[in-house]
C-alpha atoms as a PDB file:
ATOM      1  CA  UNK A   1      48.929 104.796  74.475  1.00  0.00           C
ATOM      2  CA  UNK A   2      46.586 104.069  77.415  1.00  0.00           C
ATOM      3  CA  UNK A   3      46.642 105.572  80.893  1.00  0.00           C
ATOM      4  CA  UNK A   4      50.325 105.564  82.157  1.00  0.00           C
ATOM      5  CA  UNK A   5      51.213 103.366  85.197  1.00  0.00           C
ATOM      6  CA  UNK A   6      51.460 105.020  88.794  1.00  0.00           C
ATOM      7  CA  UNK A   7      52.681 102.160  90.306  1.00  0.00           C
ATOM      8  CA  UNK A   8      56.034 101.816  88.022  1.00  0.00           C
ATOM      9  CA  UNK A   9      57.191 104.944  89.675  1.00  0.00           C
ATOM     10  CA  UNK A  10      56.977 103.832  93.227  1.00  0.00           C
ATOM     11  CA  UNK A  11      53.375 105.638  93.570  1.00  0.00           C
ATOM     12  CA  UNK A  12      54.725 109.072  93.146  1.00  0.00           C
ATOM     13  CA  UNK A  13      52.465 111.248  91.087  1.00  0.00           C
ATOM     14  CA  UNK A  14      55.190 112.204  88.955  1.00  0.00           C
ATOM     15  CA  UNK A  15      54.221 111.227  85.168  1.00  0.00           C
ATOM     16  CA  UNK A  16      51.253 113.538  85.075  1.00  0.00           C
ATOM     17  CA  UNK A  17      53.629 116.209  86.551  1.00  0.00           C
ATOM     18  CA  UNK A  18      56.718 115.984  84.154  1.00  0.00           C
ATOM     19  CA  UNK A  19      55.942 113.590  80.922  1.00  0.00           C
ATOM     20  CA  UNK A  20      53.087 114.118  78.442  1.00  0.00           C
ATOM     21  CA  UNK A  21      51.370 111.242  79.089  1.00  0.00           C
ATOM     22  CA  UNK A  22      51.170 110.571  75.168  1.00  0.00           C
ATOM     23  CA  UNK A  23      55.000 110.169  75.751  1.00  0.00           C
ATOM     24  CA  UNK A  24      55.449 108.096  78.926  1.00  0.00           C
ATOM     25  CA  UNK A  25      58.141 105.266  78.133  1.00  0.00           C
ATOM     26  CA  UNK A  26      57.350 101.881  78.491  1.00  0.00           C
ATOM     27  CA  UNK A  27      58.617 100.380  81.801  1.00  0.00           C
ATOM     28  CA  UNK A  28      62.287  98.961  82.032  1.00  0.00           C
ATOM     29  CA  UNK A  29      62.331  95.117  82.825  1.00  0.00           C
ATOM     30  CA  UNK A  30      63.108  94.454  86.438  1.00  0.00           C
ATOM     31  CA  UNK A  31      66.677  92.746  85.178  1.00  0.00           C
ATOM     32  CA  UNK A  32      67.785  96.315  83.774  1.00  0.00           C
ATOM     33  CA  UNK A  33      70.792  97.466  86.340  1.00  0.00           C
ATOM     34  CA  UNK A  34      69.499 100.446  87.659  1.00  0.00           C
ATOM     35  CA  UNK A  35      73.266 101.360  89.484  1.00  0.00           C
ATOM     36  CA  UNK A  36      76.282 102.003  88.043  1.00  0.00           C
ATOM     37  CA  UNK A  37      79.197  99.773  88.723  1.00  0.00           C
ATOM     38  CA  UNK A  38      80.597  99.940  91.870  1.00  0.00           C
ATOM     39  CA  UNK A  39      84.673  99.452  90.464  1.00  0.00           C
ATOM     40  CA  UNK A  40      84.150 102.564  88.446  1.00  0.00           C
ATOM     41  CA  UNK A  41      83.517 104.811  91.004  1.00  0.00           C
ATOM     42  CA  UNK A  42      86.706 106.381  92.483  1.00  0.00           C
ATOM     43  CA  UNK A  43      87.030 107.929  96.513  1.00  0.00           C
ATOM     44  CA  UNK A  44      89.097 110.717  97.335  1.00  0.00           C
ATOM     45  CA  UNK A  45      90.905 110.323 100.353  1.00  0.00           C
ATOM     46  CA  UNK A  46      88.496 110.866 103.137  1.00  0.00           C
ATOM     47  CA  UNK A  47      89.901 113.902 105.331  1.00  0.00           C
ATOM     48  CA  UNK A  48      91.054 113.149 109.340  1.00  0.00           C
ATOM     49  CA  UNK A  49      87.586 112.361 111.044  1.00  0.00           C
ATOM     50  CA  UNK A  50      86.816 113.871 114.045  1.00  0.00           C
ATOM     51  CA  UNK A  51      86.301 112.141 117.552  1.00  0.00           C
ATOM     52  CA  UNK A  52      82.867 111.409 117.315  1.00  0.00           C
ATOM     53  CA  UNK A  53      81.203 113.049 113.472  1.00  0.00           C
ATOM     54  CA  UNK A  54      82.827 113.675 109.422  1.00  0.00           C
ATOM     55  CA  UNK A  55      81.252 116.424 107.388  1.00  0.00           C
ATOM     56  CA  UNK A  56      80.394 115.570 103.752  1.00  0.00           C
ATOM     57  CA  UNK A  57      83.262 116.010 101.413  1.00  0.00           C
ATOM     58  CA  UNK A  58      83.363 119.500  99.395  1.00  0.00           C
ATOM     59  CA  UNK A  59      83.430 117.266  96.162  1.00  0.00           C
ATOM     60  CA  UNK A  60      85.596 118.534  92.871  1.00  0.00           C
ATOM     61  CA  UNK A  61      83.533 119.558  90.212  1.00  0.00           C
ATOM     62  CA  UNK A  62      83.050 116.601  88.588  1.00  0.00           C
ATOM     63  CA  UNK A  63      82.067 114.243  91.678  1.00  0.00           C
ATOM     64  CA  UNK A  64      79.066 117.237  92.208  1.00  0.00           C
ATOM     65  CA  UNK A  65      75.626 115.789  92.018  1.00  0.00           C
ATOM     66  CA  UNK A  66      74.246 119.543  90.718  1.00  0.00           C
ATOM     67  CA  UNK A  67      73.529 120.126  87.368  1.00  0.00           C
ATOM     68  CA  UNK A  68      76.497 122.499  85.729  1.00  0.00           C
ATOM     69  CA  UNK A  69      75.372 125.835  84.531  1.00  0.00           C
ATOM     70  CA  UNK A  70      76.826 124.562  80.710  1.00  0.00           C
ATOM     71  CA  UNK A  71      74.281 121.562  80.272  1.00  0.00           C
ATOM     72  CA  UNK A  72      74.317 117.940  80.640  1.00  0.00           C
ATOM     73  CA  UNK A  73      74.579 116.548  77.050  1.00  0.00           C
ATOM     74  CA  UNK A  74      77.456 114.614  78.418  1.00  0.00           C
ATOM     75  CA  UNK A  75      75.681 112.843  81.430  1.00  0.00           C
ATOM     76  CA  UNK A  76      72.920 111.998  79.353  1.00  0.00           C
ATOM     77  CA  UNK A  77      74.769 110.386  77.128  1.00  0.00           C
ATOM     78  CA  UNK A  78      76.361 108.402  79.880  1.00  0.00           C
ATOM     79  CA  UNK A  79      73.291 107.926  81.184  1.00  0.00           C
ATOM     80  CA  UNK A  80      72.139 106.114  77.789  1.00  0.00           C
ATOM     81  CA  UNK A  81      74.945 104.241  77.207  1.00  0.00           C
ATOM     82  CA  UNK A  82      74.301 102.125  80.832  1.00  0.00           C
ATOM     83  CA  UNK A  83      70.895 102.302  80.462  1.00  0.00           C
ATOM     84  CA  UNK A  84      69.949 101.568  76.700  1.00  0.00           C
ATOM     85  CA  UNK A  85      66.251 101.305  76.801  1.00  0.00           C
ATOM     86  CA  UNK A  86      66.382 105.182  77.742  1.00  0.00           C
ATOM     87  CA  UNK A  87      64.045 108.095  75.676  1.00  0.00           C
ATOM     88  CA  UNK A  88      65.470 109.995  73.228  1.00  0.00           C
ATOM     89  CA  UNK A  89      63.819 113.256  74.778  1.00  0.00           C
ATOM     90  CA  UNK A  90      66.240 114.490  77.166  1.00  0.00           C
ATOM     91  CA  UNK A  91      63.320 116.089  79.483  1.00  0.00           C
ATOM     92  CA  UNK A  92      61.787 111.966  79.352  1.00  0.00           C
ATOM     93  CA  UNK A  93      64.831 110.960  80.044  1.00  0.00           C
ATOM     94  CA  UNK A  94      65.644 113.471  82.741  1.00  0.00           C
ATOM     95  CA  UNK A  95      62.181 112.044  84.436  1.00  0.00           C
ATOM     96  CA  UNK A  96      62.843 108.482  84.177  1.00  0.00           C
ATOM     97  CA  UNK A  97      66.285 108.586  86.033  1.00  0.00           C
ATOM     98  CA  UNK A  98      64.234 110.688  88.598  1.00  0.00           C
ATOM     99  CA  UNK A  99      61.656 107.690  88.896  1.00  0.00           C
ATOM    100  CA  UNK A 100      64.139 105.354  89.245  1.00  0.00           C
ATOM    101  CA  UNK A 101      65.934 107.125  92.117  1.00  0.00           C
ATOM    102  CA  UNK A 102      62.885 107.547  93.957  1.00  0.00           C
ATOM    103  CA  UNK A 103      61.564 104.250  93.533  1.00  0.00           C
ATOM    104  CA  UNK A 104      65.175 102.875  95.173  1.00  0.00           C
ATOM    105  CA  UNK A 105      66.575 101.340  92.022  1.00  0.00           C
ATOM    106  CA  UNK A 106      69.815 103.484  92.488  1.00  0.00           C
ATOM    107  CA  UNK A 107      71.249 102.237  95.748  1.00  0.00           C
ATOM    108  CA  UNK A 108      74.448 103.873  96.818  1.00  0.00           C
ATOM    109  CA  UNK A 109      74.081 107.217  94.960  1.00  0.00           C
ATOM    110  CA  UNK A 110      73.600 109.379  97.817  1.00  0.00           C
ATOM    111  CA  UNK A 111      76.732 107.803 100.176  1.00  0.00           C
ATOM    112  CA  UNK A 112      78.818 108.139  96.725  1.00  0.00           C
ATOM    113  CA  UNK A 113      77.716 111.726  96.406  1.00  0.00           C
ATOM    114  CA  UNK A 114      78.011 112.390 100.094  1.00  0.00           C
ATOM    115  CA  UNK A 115      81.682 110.783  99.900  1.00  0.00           C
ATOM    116  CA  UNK A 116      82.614 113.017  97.257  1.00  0.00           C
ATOM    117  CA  UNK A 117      83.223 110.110  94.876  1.00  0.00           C
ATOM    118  CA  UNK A 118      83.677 110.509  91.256  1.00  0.00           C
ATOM    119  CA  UNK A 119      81.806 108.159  88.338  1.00  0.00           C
ATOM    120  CA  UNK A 120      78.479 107.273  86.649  1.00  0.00           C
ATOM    121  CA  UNK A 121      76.442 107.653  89.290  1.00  0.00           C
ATOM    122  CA  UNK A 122      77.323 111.578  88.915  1.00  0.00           C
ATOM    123  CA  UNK A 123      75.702 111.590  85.619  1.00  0.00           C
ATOM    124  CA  UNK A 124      73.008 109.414  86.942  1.00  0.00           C
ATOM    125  CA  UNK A 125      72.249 112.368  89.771  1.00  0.00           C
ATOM    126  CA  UNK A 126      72.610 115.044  87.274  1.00  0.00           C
ATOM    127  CA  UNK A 127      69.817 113.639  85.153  1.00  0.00           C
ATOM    128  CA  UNK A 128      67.723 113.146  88.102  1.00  0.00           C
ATOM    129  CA  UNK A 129      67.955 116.664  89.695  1.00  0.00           C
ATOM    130  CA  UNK A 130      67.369 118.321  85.948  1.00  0.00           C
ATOM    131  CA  UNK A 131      64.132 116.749  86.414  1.00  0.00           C
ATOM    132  CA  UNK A 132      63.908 117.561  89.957  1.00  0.00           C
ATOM    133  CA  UNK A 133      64.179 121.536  88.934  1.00  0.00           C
ATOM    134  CA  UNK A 134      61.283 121.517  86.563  1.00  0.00           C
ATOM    135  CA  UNK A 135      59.160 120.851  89.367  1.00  0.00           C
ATOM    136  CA  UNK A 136      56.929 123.647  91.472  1.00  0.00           C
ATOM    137  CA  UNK A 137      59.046 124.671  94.597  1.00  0.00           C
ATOM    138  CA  UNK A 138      57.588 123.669  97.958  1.00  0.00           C
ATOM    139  CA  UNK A 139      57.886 126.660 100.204  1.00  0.00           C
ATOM    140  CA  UNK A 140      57.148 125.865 103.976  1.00  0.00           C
ATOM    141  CA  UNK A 141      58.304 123.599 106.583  1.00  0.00           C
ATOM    142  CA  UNK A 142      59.498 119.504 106.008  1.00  0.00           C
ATOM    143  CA  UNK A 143      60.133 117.358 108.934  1.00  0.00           C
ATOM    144  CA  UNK A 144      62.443 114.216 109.462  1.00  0.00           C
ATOM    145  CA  UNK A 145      63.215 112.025 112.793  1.00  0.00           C
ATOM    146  CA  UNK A 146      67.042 111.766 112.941  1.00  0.00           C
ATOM    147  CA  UNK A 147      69.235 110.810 115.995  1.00  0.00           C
ATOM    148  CA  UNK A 148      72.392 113.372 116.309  1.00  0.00           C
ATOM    149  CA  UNK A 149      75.228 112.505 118.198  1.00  0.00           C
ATOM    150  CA  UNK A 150      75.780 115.286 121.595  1.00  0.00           C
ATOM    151  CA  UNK A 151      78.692 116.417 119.258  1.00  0.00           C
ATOM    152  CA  UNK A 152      77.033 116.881 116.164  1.00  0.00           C
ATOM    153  CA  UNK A 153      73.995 118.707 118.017  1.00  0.00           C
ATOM    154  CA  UNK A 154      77.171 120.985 120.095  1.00  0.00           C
ATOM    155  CA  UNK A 155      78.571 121.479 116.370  1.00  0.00           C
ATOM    156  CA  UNK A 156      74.895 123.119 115.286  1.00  0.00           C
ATOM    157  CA  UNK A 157      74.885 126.408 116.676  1.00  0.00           C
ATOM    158  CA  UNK A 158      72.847 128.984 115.584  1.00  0.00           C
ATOM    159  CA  UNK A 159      74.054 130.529 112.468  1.00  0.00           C
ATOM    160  CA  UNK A 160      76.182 127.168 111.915  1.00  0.00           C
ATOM    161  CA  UNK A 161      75.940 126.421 107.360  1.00  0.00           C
ATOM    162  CA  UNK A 162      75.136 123.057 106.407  1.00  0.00           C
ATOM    163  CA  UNK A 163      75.342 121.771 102.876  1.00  0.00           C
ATOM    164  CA  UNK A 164      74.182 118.320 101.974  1.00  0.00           C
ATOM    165  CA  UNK A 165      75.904 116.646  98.520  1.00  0.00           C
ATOM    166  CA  UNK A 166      73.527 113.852  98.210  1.00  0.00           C
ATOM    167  CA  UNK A 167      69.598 114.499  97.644  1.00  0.00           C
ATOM    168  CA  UNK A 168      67.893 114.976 101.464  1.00  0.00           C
ATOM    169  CA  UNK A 169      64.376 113.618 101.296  1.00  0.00           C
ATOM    170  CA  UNK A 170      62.277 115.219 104.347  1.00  0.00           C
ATOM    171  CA  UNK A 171      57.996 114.749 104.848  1.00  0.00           C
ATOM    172  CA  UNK A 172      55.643 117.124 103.990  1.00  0.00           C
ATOM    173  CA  UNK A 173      52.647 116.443 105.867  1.00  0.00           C
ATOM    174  CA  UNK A 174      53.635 115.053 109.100  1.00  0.00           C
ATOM    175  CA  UNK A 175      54.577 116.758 112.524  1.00  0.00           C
ATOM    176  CA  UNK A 176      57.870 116.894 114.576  1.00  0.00           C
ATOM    177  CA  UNK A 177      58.593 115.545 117.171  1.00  0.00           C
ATOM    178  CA  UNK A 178      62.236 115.806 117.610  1.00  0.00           C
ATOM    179  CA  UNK A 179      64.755 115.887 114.726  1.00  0.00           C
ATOM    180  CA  UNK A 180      64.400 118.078 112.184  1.00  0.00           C
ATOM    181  CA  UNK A 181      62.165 121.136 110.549  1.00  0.00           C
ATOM    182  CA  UNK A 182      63.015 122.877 107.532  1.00  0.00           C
ATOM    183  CA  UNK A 183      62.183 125.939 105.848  1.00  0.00           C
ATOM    184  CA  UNK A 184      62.272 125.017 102.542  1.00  0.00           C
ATOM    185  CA  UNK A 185      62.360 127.713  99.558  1.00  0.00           C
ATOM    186  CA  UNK A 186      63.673 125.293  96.634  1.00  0.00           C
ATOM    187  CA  UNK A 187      62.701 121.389  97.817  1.00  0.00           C
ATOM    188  CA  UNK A 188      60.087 119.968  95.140  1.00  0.00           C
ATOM    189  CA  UNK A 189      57.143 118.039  96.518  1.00  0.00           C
ATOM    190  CA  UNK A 190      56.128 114.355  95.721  1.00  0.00           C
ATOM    191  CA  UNK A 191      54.028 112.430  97.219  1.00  0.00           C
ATOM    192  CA  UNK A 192      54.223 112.780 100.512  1.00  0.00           C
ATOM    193  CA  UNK A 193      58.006 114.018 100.314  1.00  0.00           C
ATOM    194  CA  UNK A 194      59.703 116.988 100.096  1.00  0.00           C
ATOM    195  CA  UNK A 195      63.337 116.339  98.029  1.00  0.00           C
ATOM    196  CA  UNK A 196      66.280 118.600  98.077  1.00  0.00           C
ATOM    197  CA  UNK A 197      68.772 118.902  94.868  1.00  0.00           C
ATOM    198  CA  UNK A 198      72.081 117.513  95.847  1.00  0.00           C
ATOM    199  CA  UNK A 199      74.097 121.005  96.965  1.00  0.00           C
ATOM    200  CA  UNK A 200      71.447 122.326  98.866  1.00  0.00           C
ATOM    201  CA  UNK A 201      72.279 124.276 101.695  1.00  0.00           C
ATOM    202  CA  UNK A 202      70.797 125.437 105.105  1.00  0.00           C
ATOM    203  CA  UNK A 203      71.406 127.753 108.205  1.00  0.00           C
ATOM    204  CA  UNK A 204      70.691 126.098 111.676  1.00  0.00           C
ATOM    205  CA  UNK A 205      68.237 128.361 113.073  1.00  0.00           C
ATOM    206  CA  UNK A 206      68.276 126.874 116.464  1.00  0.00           C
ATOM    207  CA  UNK A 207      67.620 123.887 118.696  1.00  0.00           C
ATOM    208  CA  UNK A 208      64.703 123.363 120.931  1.00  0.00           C
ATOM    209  CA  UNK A 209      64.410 122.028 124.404  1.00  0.00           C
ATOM    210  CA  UNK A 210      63.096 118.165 123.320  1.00  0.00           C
ATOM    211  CA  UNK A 211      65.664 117.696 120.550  1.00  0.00           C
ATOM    212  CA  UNK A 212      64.305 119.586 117.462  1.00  0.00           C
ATOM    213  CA  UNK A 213      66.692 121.414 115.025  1.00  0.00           C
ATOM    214  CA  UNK A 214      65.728 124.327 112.981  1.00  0.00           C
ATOM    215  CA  UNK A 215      67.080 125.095 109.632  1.00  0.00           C
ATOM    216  CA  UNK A 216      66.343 127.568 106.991  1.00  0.00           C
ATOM    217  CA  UNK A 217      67.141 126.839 103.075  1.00  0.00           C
ATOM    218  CA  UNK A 218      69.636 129.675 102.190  1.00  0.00           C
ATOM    219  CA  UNK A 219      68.826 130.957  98.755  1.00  0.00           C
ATOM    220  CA  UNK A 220      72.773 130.588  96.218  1.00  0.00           C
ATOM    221  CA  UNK A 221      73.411 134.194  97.470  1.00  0.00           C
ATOM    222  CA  UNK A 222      73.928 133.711 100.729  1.00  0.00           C
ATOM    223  CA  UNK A 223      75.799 130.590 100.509  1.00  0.00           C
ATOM    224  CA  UNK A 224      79.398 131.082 102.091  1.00  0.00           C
ATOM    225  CA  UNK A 225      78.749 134.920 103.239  1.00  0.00           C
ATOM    226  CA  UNK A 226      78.016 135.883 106.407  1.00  0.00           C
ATOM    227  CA  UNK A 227      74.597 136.252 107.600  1.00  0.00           C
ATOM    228  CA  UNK A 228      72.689 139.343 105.932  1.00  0.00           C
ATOM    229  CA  UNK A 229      69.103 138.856 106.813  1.00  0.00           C
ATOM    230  CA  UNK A 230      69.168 138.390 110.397  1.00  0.00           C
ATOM    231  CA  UNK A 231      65.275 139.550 110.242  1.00  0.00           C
ATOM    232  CA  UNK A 232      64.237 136.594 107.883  1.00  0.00           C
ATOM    233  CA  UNK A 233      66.174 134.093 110.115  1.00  0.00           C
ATOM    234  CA  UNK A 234      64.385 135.409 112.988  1.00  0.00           C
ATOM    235  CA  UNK A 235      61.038 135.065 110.897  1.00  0.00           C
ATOM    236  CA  UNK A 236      61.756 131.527 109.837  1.00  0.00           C
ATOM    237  CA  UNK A 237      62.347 130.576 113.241  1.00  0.00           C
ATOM    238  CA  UNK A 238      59.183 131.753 115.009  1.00  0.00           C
ATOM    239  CA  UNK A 239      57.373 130.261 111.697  1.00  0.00           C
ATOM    240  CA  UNK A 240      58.874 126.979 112.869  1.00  0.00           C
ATOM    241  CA  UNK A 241      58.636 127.091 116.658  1.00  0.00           C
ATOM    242  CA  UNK A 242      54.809 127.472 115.687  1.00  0.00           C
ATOM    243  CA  UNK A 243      54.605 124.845 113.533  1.00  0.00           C
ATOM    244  CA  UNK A 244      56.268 122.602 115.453  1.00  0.00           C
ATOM    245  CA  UNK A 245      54.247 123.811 118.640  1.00  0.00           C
ATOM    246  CA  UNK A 246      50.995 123.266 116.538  1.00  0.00           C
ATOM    247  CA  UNK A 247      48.304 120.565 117.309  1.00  0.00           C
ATOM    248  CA  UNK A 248      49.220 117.773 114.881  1.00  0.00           C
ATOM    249  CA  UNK A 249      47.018 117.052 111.716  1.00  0.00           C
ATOM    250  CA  UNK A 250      48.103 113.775 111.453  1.00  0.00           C
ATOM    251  CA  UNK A 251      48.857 110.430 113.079  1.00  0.00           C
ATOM    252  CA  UNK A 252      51.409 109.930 110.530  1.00  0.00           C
ATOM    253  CA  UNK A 253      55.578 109.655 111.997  1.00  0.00           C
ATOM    254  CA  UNK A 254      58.110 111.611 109.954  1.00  0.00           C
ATOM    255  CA  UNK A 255      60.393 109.894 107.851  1.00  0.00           C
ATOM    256  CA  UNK A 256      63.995 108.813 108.828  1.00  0.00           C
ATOM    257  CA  UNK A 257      66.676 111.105 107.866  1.00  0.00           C
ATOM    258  CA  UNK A 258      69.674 112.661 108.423  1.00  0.00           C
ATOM    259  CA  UNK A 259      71.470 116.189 109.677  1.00  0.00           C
ATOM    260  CA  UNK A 260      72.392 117.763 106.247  1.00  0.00           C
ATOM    261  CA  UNK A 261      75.806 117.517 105.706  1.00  0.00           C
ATOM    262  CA  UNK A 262      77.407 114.757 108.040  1.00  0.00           C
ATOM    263  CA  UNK A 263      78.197 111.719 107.545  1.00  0.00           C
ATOM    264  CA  UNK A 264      79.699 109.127 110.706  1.00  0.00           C
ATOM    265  CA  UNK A 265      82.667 107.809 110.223  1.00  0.00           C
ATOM    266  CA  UNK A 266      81.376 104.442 108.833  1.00  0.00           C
ATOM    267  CA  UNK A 267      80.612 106.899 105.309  1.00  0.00           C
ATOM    268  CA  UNK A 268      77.129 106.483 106.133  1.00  0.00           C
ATOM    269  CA  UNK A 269      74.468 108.825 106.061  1.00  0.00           C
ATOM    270  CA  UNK A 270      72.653 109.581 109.937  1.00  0.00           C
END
């Protein structure tokens, strides 16, 4: 088979980095449906929304977007059965729903995740973030440009947990200017992004003066406890505030995102 084709997944670099290029399957025609039916996917009850924010949904088990520590011979073979010109090899096939999701041929499976919504699109997310783990962790900071409401920034104190259930894509080489800066310990780099597995979660750090929040990825330990490493936090923070206070490399504007772990009250991600 000749050279594999960039451009099919949305100009990420991301055959070299998890296919054997001997092994690359062939491209899906553009007709394929890339989404799962919206009827099959069912919404819990959304709980009573606050004045002016919603947090994201602590979904049951099996609306979770995170691989399960038993496998995911199940969503794979879900994941086949919708989309039938799939590889046999699960890793191939792990990397191909991965492709897909970045390229934007799976629109809706972050606001179902973040909703806490049950149905294919679960096993669609579980493929994708399988492939997600086998690449390199990016450790250092990502940036997005978000617009908080003045109660969701009064909700992010320091020390204040946030967990996001859908994927969070931030940028990797562009500077802040107001919105966010992560630490990240576990987000994968591609491209020019830096993509969080669906379950993530981060400790606000603190807020500066023109609007820019500071969070640190917490490592599964810490998730849920009460802070035991106030030294790293303090760390992490100053390692921000300096790259954030640095000259900027680049011309180039952070992507659009969102605080981890809100939604409004529309269902939408900020």
């Amino acid at each position: 088979m000749g050279a594999p084709d960039e451009s099919w997944s949305g100009g990420f670099p991301l055959l070299s980095s998890l296919l054997d290029p001997r092994d690359v399957p062939a491209p899906l025609p553009r007709d394929v449906p890339m989404a799962p039916p919206s009827h099959d996917v069912r919404v819990p009850p959304p709980p009573p929304a606050g004045p002016a924010f919603t947090l994201q949904l602590t979904p049951a088990p099996a609306a979770c977007g995170r691989p399960p520590a038993g496998g995911i011979d199940a969503e794979r073979a879900e994941f086949r059965r919708i989309h039938n010109s799939s590889p046999e090899d699960d890793a191939d096939l792990d990397a191909l729903a991965l492709r897909l999701y970045l390229d934007g041929r799976a629109p809706g499976l972050d606001t179902d995740l973040r909703r806490g919504a049950s149905g294919p699109h679960v096993a669609f997310a579980r493929c994708a973030a399988a492939a997600l783990a086998r690449l390199a962790p990016h450790r250092g900071p990502a940036v997005a440009r978000c617009t908080p409401s003045a109660s969701e920034w009064d909700f992010c104190a320091p020390g204040t947990e946030l967990t996001e259930r859908g994927f969070l894509s931030l940028g990797a080489d562009s500077h802040p200017m107001s919105g966010l800066a992560v630490w990240s310990m576990s987000g994968r780099r591609i491209g020019d992004r830096v993509v969080f597995a669906p379950g993530t979660s981060f400790r606000v750090l603190g807020l500066r003066e023109r609007g820019l929040l500071l969070l640190r990825e917490l490592a599964a330990a810490e998730v849920g406890r009460p802070p035991a490493h106030i030294e790293l936090d303090d760390l992490t923070r100053r390692a921000l505030v300096r790259f954030a206070d640095a000259p900027s490399q680049t011309d180039e504007w952070p992507p659009a995102s969102h605080v981890p772990g809100f939604v409004t009250n529309r269902g939408a991600p900020r």
